[in-house]
N, C-alpha and C. Protein backbone atom coordinates (compact mmCIF):
# COMPACT_ATOMS: atom_id res chain seq x y z
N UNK A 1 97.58 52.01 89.49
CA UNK A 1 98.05 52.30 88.15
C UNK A 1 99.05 53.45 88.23
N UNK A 2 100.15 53.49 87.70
CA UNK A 2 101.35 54.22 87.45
C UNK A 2 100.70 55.57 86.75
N UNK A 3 100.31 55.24 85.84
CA UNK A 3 99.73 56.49 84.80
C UNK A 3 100.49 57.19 84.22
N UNK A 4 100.00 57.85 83.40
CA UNK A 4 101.11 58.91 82.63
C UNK A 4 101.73 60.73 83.66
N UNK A 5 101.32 60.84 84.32
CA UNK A 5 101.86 61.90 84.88
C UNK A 5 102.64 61.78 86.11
N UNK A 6 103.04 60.91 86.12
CA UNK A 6 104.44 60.67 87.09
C UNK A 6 105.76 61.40 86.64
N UNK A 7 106.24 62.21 87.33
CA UNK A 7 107.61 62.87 86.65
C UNK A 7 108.36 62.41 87.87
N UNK A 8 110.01 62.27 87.15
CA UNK A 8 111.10 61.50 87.85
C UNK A 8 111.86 62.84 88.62
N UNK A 9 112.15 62.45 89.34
CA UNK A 9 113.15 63.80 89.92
C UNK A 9 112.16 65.09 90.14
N UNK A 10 111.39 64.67 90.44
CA UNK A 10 110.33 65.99 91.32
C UNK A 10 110.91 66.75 92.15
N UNK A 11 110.97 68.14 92.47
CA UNK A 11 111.44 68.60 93.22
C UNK A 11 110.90 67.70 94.93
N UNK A 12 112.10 67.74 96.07
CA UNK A 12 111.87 67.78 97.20
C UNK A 12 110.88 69.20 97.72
N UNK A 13 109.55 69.03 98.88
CA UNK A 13 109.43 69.55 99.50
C UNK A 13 109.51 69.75 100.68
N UNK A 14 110.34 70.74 101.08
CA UNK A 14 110.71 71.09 102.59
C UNK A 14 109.40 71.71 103.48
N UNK A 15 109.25 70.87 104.21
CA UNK A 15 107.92 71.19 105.55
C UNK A 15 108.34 72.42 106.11
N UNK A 16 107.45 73.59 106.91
CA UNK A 16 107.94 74.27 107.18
C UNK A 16 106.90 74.21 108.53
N UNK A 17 107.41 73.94 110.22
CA UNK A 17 106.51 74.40 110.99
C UNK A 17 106.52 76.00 111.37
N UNK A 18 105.56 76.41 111.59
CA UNK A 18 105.00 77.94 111.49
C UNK A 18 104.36 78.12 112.86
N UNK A 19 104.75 78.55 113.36
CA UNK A 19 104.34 79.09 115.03
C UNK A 19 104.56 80.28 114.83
N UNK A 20 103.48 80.44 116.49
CA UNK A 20 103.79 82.14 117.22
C UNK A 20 102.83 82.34 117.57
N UNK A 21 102.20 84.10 118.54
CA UNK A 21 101.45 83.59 119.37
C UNK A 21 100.84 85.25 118.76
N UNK A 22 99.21 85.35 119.46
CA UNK A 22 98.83 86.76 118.91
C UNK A 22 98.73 86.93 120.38
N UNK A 23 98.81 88.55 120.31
CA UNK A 23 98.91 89.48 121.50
C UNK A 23 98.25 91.00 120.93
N UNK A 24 97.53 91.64 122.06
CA UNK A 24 97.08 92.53 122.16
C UNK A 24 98.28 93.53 122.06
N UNK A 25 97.90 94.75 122.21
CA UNK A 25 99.38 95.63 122.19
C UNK A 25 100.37 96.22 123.46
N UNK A 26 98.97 95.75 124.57
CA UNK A 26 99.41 95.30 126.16
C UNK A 26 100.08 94.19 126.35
N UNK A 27 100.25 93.05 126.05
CA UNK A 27 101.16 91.95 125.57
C UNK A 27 100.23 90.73 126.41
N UNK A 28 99.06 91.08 126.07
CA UNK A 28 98.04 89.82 126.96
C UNK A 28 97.83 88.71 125.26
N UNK A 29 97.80 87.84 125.74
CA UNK A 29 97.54 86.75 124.69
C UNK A 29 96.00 87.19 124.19
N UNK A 30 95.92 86.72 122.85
CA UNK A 30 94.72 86.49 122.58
C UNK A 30 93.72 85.29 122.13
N UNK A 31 93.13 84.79 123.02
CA UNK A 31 92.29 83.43 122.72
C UNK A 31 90.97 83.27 121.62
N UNK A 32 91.11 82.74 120.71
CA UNK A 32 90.04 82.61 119.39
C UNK A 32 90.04 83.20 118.43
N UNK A 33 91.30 83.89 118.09
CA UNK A 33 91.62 84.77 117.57
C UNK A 33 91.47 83.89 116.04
N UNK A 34 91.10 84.37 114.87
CA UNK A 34 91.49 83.56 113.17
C UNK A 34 92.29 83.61 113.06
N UNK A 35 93.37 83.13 112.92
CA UNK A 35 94.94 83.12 111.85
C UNK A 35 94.50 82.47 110.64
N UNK A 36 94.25 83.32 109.40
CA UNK A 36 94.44 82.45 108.23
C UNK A 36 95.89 83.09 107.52
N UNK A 37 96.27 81.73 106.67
CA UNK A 37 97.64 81.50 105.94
C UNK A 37 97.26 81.17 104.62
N UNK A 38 98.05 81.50 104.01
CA UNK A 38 97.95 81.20 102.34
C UNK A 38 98.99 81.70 101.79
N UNK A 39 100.13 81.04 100.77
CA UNK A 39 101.30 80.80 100.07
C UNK A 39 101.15 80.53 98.60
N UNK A 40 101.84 81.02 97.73
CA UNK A 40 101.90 80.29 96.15
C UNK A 40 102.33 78.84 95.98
N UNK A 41 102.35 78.51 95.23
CA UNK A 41 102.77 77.27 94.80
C UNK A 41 104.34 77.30 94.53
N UNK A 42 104.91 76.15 93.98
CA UNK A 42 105.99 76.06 93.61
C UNK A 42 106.73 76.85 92.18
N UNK A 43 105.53 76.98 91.25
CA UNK A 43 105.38 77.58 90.53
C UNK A 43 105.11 79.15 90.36
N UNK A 44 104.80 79.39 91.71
CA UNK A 44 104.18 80.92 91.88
C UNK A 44 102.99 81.46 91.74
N UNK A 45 102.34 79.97 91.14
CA UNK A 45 100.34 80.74 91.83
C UNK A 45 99.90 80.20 92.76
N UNK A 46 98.80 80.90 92.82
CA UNK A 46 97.69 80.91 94.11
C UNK A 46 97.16 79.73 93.71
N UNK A 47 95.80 79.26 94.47
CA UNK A 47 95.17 77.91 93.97
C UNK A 47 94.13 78.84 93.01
N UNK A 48 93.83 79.76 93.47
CA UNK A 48 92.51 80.76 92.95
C UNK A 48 93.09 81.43 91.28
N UNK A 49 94.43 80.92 91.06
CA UNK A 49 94.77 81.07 89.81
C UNK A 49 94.34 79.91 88.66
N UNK A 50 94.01 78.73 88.97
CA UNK A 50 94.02 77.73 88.39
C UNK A 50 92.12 77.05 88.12
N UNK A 51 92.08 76.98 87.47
CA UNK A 51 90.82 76.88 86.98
C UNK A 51 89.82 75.67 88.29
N UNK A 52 88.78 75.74 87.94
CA UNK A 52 88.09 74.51 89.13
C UNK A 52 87.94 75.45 90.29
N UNK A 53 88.04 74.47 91.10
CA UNK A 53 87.56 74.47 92.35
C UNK A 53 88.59 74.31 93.48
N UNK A 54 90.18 74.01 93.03
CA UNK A 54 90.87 73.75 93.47
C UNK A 54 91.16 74.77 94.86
N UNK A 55 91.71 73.90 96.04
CA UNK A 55 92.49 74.60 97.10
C UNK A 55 93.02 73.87 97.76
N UNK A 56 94.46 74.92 97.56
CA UNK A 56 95.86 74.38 98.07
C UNK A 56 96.28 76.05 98.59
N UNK A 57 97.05 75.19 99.79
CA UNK A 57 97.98 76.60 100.21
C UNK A 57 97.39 77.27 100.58
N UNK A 58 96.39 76.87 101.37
CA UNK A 58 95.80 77.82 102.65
C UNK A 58 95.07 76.85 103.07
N UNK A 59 94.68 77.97 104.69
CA UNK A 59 94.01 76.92 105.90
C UNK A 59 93.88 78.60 107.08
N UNK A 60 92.96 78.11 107.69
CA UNK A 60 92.86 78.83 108.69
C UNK A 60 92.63 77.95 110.17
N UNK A 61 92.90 78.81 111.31
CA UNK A 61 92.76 77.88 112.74
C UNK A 61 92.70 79.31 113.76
N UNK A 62 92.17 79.06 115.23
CA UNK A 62 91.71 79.80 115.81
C UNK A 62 93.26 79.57 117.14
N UNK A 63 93.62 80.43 117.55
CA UNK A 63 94.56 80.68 118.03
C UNK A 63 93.74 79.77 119.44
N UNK A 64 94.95 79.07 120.23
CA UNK A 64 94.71 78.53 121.98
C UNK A 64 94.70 79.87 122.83
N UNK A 65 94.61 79.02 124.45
CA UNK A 65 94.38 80.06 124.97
C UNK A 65 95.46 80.52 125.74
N UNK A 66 96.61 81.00 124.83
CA UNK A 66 98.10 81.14 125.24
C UNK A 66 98.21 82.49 123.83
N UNK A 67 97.24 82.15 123.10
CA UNK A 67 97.55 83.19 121.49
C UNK A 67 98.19 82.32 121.01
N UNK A 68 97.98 81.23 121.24
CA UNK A 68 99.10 80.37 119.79
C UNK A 68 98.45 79.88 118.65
N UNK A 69 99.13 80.08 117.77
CA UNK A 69 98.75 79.40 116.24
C UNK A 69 99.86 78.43 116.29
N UNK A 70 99.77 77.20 115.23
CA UNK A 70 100.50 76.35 114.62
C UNK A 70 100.04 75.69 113.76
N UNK A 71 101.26 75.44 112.44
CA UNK A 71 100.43 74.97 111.63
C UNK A 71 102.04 73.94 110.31
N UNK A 72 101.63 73.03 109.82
CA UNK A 72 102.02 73.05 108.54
C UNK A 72 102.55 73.32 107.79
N UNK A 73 103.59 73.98 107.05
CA UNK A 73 103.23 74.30 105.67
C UNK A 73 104.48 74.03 104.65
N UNK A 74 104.54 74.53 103.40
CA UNK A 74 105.79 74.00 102.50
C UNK A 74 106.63 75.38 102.51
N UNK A 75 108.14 75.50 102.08
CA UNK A 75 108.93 76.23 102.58
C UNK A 75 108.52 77.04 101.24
N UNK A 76 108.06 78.41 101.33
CA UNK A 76 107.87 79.14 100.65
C UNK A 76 108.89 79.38 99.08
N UNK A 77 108.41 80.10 98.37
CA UNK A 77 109.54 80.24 97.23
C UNK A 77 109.66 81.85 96.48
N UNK A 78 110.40 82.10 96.00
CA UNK A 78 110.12 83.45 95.66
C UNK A 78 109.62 82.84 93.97
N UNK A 79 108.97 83.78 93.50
CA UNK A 79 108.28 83.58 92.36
C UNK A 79 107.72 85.36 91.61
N UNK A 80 107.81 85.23 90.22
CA UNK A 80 107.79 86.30 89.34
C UNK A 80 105.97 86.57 89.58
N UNK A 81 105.45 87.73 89.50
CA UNK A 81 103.93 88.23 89.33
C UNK A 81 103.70 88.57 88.07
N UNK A 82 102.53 88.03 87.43
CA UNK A 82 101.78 87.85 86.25
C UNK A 82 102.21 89.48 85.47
N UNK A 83 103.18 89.78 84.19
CA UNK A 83 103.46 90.63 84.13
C UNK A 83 102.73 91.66 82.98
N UNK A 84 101.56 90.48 82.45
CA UNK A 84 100.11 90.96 81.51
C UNK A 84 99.35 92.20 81.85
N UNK A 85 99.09 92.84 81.10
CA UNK A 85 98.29 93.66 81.05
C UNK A 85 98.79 95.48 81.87
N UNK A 86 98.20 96.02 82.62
CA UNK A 86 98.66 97.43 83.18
C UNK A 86 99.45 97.00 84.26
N UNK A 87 99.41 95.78 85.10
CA UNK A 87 100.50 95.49 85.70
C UNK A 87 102.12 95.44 85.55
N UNK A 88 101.90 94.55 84.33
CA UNK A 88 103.08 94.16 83.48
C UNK A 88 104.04 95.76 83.19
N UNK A 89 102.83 96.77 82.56
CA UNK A 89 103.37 97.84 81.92
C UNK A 89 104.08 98.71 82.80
N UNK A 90 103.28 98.65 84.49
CA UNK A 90 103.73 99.47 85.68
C UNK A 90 104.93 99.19 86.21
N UNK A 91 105.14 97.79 86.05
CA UNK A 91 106.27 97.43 86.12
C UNK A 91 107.79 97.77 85.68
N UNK A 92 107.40 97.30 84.39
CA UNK A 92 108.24 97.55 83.23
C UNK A 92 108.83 99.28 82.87
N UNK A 93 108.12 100.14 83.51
CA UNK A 93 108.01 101.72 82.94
C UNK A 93 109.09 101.92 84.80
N UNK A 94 108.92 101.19 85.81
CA UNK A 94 109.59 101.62 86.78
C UNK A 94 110.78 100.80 86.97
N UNK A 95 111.46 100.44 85.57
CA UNK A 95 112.30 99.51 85.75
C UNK A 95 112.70 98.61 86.63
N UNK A 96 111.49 97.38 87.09
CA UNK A 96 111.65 97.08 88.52
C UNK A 96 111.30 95.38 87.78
N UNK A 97 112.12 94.70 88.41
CA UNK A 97 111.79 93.01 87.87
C UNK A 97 110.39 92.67 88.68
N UNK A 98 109.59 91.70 88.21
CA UNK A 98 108.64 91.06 88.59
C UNK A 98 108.80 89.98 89.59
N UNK A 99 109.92 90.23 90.24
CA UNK A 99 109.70 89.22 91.40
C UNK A 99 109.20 89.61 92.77
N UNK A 100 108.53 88.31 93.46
CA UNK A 100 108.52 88.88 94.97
C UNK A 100 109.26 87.71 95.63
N UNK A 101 109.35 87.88 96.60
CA UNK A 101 110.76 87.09 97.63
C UNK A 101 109.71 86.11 98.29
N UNK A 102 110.26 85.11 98.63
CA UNK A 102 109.33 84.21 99.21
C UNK A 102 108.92 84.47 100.35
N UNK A 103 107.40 83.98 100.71
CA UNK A 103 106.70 84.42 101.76
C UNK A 103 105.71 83.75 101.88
N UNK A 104 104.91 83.91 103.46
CA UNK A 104 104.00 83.30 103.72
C UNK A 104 102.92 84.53 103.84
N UNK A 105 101.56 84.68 103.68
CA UNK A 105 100.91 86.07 104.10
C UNK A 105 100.01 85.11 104.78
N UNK A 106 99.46 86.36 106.16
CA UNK A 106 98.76 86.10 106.98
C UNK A 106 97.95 87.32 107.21
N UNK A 107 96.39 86.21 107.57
CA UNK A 107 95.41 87.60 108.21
C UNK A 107 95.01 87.67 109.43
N UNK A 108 94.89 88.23 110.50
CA UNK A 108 94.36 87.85 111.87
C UNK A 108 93.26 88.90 112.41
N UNK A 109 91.48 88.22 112.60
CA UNK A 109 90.99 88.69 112.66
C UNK A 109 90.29 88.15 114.02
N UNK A 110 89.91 89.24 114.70
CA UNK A 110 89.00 89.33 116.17
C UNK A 110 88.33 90.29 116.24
N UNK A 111 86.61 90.31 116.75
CA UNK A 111 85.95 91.34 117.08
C UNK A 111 86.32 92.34 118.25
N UNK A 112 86.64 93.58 118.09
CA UNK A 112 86.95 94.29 118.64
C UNK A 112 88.70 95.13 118.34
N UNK A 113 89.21 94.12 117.18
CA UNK A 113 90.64 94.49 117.26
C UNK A 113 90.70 94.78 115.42
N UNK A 114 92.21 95.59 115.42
CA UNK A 114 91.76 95.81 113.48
C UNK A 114 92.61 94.85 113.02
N UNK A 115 91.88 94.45 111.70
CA UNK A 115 92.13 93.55 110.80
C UNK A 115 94.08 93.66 110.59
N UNK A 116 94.67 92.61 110.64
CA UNK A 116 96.02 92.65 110.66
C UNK A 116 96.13 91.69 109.16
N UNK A 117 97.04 92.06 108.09
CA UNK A 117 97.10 91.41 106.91
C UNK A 117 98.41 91.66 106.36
N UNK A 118 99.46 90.88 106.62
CA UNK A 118 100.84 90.51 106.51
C UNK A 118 101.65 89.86 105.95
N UNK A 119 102.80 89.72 105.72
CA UNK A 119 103.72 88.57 105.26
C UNK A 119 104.68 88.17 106.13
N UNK A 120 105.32 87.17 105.95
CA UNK A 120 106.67 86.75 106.88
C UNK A 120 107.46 86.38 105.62
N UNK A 121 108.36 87.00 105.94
CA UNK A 121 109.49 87.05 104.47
C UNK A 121 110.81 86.49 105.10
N UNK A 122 111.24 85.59 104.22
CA UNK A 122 112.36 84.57 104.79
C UNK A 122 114.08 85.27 104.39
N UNK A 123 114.55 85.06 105.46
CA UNK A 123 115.71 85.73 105.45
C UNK A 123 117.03 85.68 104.32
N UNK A 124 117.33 85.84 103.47
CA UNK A 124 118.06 85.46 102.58
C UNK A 124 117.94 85.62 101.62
N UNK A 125 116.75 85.98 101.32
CA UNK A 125 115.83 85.75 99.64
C UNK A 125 116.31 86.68 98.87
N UNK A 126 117.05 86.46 97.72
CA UNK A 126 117.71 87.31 96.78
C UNK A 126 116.69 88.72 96.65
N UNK A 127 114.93 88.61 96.68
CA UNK A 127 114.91 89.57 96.43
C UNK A 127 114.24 90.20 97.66
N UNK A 128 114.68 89.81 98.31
CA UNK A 128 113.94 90.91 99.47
C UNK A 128 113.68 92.46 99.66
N UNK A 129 114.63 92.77 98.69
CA UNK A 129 114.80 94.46 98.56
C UNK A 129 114.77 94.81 97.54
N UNK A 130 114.27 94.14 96.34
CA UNK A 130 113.47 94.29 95.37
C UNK A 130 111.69 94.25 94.51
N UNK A 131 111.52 93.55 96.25
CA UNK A 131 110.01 93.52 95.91
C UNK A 131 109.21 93.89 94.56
N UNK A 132 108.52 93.33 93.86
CA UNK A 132 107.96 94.12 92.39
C UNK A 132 106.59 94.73 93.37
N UNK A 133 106.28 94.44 94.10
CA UNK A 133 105.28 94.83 95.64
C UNK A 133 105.36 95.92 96.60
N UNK A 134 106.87 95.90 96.93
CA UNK A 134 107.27 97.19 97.51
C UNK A 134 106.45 96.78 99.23
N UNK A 135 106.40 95.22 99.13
CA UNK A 135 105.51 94.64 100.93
C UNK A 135 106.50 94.45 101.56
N UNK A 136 107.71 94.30 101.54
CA UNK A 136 109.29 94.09 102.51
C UNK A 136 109.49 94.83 103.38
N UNK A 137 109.73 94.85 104.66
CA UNK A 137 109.65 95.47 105.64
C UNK A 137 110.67 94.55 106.91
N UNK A 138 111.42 95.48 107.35
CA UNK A 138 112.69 94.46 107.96
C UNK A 138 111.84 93.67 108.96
N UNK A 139 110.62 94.02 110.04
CA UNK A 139 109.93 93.63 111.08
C UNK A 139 108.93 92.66 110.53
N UNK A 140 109.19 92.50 109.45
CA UNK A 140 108.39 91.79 108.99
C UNK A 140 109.40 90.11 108.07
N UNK A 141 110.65 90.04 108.52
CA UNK A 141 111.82 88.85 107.91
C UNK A 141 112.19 88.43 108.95
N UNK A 142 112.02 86.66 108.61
CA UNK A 142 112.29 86.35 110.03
C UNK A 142 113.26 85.01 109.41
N UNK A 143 113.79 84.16 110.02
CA UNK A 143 114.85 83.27 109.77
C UNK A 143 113.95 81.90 109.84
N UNK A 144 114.12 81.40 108.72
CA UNK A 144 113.52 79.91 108.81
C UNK A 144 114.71 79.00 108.89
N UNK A 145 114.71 78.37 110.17
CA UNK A 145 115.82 77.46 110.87
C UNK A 145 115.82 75.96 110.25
N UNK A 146 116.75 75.71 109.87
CA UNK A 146 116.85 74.55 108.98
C UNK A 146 117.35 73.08 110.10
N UNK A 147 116.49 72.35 109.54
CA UNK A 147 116.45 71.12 110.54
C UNK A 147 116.61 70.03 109.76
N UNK A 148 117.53 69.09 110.54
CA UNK A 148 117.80 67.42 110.01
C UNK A 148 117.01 66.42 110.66
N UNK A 149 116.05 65.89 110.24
CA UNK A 149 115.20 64.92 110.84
C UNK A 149 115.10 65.32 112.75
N UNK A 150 114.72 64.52 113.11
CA UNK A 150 114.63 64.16 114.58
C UNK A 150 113.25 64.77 114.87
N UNK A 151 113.01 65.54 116.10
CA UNK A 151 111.46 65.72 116.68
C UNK A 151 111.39 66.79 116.35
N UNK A 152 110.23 67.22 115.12
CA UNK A 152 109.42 68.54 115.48
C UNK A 152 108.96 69.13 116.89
N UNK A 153 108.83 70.45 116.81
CA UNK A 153 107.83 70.93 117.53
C UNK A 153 106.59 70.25 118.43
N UNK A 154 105.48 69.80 117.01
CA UNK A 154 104.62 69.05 117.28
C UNK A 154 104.54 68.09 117.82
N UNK A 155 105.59 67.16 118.08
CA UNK A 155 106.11 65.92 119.18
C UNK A 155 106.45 65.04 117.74
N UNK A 156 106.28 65.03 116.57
CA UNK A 156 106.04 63.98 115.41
C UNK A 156 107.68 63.92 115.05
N UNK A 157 108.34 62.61 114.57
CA UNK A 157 109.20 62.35 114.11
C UNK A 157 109.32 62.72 112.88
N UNK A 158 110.50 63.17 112.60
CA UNK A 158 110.77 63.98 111.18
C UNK A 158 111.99 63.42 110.31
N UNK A 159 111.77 62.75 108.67
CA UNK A 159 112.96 62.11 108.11
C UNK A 159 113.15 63.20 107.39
N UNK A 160 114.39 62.99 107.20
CA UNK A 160 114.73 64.34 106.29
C UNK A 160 114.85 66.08 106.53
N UNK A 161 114.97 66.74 105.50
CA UNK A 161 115.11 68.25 105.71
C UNK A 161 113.59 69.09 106.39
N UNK A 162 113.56 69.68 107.11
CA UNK A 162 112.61 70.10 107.41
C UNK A 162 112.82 71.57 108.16
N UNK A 163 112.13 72.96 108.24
CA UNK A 163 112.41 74.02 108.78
C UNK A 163 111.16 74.38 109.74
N UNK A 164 111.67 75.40 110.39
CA UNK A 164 110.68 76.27 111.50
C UNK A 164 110.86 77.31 111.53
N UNK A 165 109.53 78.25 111.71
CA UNK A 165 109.98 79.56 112.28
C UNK A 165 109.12 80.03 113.09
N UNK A 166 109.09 81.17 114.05
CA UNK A 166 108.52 81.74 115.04
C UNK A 166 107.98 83.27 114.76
N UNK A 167 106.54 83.49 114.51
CA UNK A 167 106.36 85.03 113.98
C UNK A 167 105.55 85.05 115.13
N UNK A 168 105.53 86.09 116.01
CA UNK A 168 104.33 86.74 116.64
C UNK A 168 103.64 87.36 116.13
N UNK A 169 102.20 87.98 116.06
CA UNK A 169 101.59 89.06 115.64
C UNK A 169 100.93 89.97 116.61
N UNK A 170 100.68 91.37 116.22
CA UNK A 170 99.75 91.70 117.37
C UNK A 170 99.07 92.82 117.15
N UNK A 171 97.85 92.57 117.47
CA UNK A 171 96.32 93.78 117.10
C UNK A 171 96.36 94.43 118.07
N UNK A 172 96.00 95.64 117.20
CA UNK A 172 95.70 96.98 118.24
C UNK A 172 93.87 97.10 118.16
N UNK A 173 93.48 97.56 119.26
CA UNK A 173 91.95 97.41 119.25
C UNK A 173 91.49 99.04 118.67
N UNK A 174 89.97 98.35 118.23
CA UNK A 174 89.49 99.73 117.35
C UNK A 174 89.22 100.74 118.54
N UNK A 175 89.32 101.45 117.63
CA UNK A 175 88.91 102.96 118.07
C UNK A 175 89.87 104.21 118.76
């Protein structure tokens, strides 16, 4: 059945493969490491904004034994933050727009090393140096490489527009 919520001219989504590898601060790989990922929507929320039970736009996976992650995902977007309430007002009083620049945030957690909790901010993004966040950090923007069909990464054939990028991360151990 067709149904009623079919819309014509949907935006395209651009795939984005997401690599890179975790490393200690000695530059030894780290094996089993968590990488979790999580992104807004097209719209600019979370899934945890939307009523239910819903989840989209995140996933977690345990790094190989090289420190590699790989994964999935849709090409991020920059999007405005909910500007209601003492947020809205903090905003507004530091004359600063409500946008943040598109991004992916990541957490990477291992026993023995400290909690690492990040973004990868895509190169270009009108607001990168406007953050309403103030999370922009040059070591932290990396270039998402724009691709015309042919072979991913992953070995899988690819029609259409599709991007990649390469972030390393790396934990320093407690104490």
């Amino acid at each position: 059945m067709f149904g009623p919520f079919f819309v014509d001219d949907s935006p395209e989504i651009v795939l984005v493969w997401v690599s890179g590898q975790v490393r200690s601060v000695d530059g030894g790989p780290l094996e089993g490491v968590r990488v979790d990922a999580w992104e807004a929507d097209e719209d600019g929320f979370y899934d945890t904004q939307y009523e239910g039970d819903r989840i989209a736009g995140r996933s977690w996976q345990r790094t190989g034994p090289g420190g590699e992650y790989r994964f999935w995902s849709v090409r991020p977007t920059s999007y405005p933050v909910p500007v209601d309430g003492p947020v809205g007002e903090l905003i507004a009083a530091a004359g600063r727009r409500p946008m943040r620049p598109a991004h992916l945030h990541l957490m990477v957690t291992a026993p023995g090393y400290r909690t690492l909790i990040t973004h990868v901010f895509a190169v270009g993004d009108e607001y990168l140096y406007r953050d309403a966040v103030f999370g922009v950090k040059d070591s932290l923007i990396s270039e998402f490489a724009e691709h015309q069909g042919g072979i991913a990464p992953d070995g899988t054939g690819q029609d259409g527009r599709w991007a990649s990028i390469e972030f390393d991360l790396v934990l320093v151990p407690l104490g």
